[in-house]
Protein backbone atom coordinates (compact mmCIF):
# COMPACT_ATOMS: atom_id res chain seq x y z
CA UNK A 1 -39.90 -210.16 -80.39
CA UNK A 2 -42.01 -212.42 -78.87
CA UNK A 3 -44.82 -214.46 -80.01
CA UNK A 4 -47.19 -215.48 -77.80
CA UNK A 5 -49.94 -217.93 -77.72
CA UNK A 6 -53.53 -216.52 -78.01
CA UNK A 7 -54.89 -218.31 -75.05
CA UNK A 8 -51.82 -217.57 -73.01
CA UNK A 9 -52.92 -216.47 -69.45
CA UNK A 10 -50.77 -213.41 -68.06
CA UNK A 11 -50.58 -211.42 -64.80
CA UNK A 12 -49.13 -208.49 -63.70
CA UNK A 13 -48.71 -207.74 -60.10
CA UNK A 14 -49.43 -204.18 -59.55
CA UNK A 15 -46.96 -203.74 -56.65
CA UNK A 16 -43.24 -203.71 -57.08
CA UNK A 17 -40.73 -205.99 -56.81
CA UNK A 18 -37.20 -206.48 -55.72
CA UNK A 19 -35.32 -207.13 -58.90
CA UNK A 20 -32.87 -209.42 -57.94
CA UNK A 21 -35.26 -212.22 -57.59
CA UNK A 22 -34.67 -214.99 -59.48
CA UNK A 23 -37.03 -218.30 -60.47
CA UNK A 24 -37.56 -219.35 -57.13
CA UNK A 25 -38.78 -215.82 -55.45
CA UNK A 26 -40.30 -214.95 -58.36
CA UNK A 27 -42.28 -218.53 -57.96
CA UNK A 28 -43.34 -218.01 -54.39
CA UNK A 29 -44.70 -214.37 -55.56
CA UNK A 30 -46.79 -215.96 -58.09
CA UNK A 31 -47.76 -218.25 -55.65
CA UNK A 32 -48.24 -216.41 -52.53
CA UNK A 33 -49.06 -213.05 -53.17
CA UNK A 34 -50.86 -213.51 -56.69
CA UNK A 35 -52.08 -216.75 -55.49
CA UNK A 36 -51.95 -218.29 -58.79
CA UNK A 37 -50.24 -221.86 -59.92
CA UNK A 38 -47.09 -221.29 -62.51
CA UNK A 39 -47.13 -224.56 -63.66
CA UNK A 40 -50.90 -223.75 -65.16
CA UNK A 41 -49.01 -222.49 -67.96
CA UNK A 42 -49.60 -218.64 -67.05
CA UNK A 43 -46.86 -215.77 -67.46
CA UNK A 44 -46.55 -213.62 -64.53
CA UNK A 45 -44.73 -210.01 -65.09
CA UNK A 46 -43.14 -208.12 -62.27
CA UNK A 47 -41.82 -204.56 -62.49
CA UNK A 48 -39.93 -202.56 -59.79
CA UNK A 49 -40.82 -199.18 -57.69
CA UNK A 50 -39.32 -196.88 -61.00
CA UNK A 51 -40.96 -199.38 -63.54
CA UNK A 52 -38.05 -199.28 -65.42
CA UNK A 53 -36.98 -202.99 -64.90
CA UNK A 54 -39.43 -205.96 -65.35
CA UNK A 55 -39.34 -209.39 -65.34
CA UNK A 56 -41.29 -211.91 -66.64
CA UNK A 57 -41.65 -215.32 -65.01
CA UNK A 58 -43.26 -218.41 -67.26
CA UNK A 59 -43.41 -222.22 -66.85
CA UNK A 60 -43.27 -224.27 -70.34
CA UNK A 61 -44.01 -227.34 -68.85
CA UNK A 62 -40.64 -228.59 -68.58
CA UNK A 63 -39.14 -225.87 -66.61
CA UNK A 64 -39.14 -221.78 -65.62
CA UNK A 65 -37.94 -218.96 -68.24
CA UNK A 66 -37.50 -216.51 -66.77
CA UNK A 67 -37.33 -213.15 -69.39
CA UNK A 68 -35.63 -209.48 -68.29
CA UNK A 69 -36.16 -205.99 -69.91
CA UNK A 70 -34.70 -202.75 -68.54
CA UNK A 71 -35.39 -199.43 -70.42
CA UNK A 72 -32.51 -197.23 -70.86
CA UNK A 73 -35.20 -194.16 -71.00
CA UNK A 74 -38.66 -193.70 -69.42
CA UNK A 75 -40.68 -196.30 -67.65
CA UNK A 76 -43.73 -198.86 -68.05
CA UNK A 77 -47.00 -198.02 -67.84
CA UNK A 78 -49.29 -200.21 -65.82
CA UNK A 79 -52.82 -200.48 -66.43
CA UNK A 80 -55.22 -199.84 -63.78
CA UNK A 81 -57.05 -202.65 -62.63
CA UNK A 82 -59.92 -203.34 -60.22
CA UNK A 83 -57.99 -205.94 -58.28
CA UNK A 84 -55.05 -204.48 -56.12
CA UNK A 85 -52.80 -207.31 -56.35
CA UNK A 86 -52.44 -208.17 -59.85
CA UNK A 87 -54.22 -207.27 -63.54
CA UNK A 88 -54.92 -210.20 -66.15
CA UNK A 89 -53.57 -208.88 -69.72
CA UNK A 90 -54.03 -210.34 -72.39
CA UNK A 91 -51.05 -211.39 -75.37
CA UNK A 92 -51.21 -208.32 -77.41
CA UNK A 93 -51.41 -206.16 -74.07
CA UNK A 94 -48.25 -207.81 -72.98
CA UNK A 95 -47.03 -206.56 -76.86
CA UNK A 96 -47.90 -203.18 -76.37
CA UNK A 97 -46.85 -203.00 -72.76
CA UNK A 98 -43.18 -204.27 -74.15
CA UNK A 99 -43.02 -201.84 -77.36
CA UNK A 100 -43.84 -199.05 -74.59
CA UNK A 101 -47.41 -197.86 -75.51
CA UNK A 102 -49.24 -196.68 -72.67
CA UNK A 103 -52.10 -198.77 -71.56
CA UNK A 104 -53.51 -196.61 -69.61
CA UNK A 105 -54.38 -194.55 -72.64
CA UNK A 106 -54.32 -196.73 -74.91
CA UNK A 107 -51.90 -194.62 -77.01
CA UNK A 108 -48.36 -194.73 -78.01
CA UNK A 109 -45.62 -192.75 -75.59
CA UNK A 110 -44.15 -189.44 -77.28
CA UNK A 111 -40.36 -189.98 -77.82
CA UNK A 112 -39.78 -187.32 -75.50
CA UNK A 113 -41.78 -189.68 -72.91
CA UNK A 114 -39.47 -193.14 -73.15
């Protein structure tokens, strides 16, 4: 599990992404398409075309994590934003978008869903 800090900014980029980007693709994305700066301290999350695979890129002021989930089952749900290049979340979004609850809805997938 992961514990994040309150006032951690985080971004998802609506569009997919080729998995097999590493730190320094998954940098210039950040920078370039989301045109945000990594080393601000943000987490940026990146999913592929099934939404079964993300990955989530983050600076900790030394260097870049880089963290990788792929669901055996199901996929992730984005949440619709107004902006068509990426959607701010906030920590316990990122939480609920990890455990696999829906945030469109706002409501936890059926296990027949996942």
């Amino acid at each position: 599990m992961l514990m994040l800090p309150t006032a951690l900014k985080i971004y998802l980029a609506i569009e997919p992404v080729d998995m097999r980007k590493q730190f320094n693709g998954l940098w210039t994305l950040a920078t370039e398409r989301l045109r945000e700066d990594p080393r601000q301290g943000a987490a940026f999350i990146f999913g592929n075309k099934d939404r079964d695979r993300i990955k989530i890129l983050y600076w900790d002021g030394t260097g870049s994590w880089i963290f990788a989930k792929r669901l055996e089952k199901g996929c992730f749900t984005w949440p619709q934003g107004s902006d068509a290049i990426k959607v701010s979340l906030a920590p316990e979004a990122l939480t609920m978008l990890l455990a696999g609850i829906d945030l469109k809805d706002g409501c936890r997938k059926a296990w027949y869903e996942r």
